[in-house]
PDB file of N, CA and C in Angstrom:
ATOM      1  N   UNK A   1     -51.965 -95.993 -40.767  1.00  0.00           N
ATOM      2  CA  UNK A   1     -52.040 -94.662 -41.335  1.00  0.00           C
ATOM      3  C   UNK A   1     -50.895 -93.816 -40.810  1.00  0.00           C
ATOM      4  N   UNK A   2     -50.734 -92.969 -41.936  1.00  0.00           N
ATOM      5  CA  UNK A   2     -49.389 -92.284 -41.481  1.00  0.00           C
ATOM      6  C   UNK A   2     -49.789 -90.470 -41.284  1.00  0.00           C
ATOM      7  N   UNK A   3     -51.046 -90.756 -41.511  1.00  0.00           N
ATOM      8  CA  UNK A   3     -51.628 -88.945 -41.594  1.00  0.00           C
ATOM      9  C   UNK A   3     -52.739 -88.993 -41.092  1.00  0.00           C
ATOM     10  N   UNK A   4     -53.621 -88.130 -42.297  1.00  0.00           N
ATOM     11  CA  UNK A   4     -55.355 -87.950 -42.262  1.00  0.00           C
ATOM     12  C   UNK A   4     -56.032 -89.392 -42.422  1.00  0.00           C
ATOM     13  N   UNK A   5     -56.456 -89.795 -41.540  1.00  0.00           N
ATOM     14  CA  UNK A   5     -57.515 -91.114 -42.106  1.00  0.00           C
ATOM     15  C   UNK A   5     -58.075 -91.668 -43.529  1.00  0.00           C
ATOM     16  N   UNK A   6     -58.653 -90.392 -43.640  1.00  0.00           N
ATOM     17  CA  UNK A   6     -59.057 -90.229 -44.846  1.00  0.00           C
ATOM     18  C   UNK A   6     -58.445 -90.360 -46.587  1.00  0.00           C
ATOM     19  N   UNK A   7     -57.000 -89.452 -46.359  1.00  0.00           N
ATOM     20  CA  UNK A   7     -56.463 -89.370 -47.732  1.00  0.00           C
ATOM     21  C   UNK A   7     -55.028 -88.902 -47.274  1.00  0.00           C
ATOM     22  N   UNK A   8     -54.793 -89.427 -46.219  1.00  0.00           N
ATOM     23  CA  UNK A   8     -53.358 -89.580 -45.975  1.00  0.00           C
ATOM     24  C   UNK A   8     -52.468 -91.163 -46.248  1.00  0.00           C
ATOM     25  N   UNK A   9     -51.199 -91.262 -46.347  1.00  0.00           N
ATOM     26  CA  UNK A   9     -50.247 -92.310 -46.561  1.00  0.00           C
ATOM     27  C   UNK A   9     -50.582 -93.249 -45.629  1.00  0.00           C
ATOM     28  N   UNK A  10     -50.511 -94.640 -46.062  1.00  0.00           N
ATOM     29  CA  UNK A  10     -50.695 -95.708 -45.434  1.00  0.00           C
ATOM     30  C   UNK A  10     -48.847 -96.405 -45.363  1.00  0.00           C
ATOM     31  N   UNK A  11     -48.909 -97.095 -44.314  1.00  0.00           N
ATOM     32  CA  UNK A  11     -48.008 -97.765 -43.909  1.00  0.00           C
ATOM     33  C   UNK A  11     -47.982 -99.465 -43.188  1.00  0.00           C
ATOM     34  N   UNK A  12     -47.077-100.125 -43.371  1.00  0.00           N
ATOM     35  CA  UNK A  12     -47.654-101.595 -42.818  1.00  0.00           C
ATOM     36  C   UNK A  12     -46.430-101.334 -41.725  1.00  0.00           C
ATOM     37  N   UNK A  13     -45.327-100.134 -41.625  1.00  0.00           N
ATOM     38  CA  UNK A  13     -44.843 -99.636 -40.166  1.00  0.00           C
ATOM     39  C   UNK A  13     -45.347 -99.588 -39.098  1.00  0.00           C
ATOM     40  N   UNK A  14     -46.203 -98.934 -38.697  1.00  0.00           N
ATOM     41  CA  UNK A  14     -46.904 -98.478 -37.214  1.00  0.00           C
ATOM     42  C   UNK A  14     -47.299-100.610 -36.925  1.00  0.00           C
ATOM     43  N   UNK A  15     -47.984-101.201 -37.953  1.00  0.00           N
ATOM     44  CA  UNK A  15     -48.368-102.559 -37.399  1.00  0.00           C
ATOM     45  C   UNK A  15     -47.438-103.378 -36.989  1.00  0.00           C
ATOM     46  N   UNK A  16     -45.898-103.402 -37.924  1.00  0.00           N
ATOM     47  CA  UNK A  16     -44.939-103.740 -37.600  1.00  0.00           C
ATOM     48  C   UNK A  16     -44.136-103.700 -35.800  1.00  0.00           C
ATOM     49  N   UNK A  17     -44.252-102.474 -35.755  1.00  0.00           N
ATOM     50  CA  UNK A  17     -43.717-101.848 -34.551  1.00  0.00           C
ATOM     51  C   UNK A  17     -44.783-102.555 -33.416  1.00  0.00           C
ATOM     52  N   UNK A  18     -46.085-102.386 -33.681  1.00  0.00           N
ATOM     53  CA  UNK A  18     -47.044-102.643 -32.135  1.00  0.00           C
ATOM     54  C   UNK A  18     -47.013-104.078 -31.761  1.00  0.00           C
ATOM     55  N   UNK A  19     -46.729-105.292 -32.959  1.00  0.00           N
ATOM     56  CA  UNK A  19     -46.465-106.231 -32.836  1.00  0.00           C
ATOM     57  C   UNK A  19     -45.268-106.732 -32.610  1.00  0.00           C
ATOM     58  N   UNK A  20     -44.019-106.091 -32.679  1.00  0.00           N
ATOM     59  CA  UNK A  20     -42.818-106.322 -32.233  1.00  0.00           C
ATOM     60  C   UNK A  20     -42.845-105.674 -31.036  1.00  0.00           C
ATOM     61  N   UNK A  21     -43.739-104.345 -30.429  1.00  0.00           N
ATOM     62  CA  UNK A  21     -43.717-104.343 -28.833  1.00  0.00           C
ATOM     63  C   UNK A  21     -44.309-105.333 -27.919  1.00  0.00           C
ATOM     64  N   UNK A  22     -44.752-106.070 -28.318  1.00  0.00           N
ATOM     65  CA  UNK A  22     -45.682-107.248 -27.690  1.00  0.00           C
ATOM     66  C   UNK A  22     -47.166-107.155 -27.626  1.00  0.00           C
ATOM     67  N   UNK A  23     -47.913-106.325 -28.562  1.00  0.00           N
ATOM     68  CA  UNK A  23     -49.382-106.183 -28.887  1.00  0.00           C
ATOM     69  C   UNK A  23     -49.503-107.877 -29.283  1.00  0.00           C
ATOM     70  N   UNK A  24     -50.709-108.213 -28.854  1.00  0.00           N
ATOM     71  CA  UNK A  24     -51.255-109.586 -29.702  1.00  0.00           C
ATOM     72  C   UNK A  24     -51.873-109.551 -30.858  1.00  0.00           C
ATOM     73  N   UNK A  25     -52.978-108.300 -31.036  1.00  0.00           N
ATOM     74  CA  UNK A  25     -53.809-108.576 -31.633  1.00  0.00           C
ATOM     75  C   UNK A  25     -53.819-106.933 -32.560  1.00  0.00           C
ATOM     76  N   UNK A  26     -54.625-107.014 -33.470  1.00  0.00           N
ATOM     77  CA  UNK A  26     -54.600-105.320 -34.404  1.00  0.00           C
ATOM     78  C   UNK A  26     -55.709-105.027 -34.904  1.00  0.00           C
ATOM     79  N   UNK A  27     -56.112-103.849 -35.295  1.00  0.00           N
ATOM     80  CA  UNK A  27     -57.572-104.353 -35.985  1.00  0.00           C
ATOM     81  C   UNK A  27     -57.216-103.430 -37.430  1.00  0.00           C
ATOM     82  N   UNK A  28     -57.493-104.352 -38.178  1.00  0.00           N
ATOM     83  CA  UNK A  28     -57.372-103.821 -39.454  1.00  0.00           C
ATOM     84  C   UNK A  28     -58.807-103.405 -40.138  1.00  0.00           C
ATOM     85  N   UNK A  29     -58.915-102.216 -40.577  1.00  0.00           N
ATOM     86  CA  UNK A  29     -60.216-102.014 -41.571  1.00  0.00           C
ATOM     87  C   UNK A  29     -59.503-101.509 -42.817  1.00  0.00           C
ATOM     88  N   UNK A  30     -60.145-102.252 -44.150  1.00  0.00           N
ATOM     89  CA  UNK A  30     -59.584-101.899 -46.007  1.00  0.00           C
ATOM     90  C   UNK A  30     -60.851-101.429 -46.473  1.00  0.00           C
ATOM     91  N   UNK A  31     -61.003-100.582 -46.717  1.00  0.00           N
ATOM     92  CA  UNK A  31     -61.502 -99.878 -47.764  1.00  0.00           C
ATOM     93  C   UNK A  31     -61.671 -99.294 -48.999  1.00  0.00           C
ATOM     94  N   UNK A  32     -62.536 -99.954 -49.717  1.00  0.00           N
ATOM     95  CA  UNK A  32     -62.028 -99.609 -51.459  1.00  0.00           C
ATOM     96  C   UNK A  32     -62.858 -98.626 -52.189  1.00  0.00           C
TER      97      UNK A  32
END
């Protein structure tokens, strides 16, 4: 997320970045 949780811009950036700092793992939740 790039804003409000809710009804703000999504991004696959921020996951990009935590996994190129050396994070292992992420937690993803999709909601439709």
């Amino acid at each position: 997320l790039c804003a409000h949780q809710l009804f703000g811009e999504s991004s696959t950036d921020p996951y990009r970045h935590t996994l190129q700092a050396g994070s292992r793992c992420v937690e993803i939740d999709v909601w439709d």
